[in-house]
Protein backbone atom coordinates (compact mmCIF):
# COMPACT_ATOMS: atom_id res chain seq x y z
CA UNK A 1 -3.73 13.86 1.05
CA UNK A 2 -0.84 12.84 -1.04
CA UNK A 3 -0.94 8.79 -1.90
CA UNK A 4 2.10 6.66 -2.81
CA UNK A 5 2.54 3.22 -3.92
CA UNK A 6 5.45 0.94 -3.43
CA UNK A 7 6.70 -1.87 -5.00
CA UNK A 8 8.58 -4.38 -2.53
CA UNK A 9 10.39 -6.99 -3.92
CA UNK A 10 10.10 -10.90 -2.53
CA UNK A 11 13.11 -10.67 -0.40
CA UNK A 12 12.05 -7.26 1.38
CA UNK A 13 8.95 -8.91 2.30
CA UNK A 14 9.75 -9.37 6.09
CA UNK A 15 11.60 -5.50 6.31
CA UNK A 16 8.15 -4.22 4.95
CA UNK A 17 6.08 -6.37 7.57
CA UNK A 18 8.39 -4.63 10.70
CA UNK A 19 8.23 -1.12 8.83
CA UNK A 20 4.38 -1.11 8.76
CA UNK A 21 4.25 -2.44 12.24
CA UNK A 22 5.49 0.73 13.43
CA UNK A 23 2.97 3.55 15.14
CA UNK A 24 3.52 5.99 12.69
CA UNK A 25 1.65 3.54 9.94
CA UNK A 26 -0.64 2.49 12.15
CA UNK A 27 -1.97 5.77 12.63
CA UNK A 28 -1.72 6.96 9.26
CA UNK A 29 -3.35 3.83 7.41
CA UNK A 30 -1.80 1.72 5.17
CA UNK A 31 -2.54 -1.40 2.97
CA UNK A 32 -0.45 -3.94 2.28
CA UNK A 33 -1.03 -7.02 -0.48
CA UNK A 34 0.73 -9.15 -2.26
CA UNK A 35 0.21 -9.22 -5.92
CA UNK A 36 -2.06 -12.36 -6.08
CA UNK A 37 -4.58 -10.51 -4.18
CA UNK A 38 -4.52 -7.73 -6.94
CA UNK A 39 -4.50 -9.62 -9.90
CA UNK A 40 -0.97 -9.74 -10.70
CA UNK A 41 1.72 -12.40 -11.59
CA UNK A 42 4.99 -12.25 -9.89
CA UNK A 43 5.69 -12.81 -5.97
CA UNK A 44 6.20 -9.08 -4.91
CA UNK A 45 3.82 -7.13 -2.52
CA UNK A 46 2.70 -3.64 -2.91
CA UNK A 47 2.22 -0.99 0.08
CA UNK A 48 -0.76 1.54 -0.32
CA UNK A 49 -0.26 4.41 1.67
CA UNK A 50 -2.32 7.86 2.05
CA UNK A 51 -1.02 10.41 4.28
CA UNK A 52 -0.08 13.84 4.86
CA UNK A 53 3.44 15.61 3.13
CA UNK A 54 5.25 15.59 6.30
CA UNK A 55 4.65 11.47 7.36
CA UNK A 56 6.25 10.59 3.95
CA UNK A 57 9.26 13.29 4.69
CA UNK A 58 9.52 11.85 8.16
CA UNK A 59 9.52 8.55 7.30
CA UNK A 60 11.06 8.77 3.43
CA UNK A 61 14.47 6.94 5.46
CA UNK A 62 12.56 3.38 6.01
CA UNK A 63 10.93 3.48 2.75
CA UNK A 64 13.79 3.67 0.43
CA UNK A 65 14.49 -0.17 0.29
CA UNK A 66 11.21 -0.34 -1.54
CA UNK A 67 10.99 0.70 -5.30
CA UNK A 68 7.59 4.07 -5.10
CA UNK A 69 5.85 3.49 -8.49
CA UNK A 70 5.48 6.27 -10.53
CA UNK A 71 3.33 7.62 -13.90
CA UNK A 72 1.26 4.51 -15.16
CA UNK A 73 2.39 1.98 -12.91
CA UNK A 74 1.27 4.28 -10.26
CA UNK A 75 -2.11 4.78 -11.37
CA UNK A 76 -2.38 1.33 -12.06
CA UNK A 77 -2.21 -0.07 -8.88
CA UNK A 78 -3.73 2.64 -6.71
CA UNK A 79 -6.87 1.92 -9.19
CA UNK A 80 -6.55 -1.84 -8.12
CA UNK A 81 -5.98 -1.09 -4.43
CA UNK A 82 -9.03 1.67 -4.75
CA UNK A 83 -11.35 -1.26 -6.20
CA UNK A 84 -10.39 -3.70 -3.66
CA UNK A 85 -11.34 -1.02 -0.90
CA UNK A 86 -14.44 -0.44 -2.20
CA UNK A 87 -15.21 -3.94 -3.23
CA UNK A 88 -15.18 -4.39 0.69
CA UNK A 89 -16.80 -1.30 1.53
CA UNK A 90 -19.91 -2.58 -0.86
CA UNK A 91 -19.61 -5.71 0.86
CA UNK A 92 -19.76 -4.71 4.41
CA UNK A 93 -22.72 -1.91 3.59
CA UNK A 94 -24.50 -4.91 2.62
CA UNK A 95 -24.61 -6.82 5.56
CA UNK A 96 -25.07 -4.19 7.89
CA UNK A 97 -27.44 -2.28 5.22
């Protein structure tokens, strides 16, 4: 399945929060961080989303507000979000292994 990153900016905070709230995310999965929590400076948040071709056509209308990475920066921070998830996957193995 296809992934795509975004990039919101500070002030699009809140529209990302009542975006993502929505049962189309829900159901499709999505991960949302600020860029403390990946390692980052700056006060934007990032949205991690996997999902089929036809969610991100569908839904391509409430996402353009928020700047999809591309190339590099792409890679970049679907490596960080990637780590995180697996960082937590480790982490719960562990105390139910």
């Amino acid at each position: 399945m296809p992934v795509k990153v975004y990039k919101i900016k500070s002030e699009d905070s809140q529209k990302a929060n009542q975006v993502t709230r929505e049962d189309a995310f829900a159901r499709n999965g999505y991960i949302l961080r600020d860029s403390q929590s990946l390692g980052i400076d700056g006060d934007e948040k990032y949205l991690y989303i996997e999902g089929p071709e036809n969610f991100f056509e569908e839904q391509e209308e409430k996402l353009t507000d928020f700047e999809e990475l591309e190339g590099s920066d792409k890679k970049e921070i679907q490596e960080l979000f990637e780590k995180d998830e697996e960082n937590v996957a480790s982490g719960v193995g562990s105390i139910f292994g």
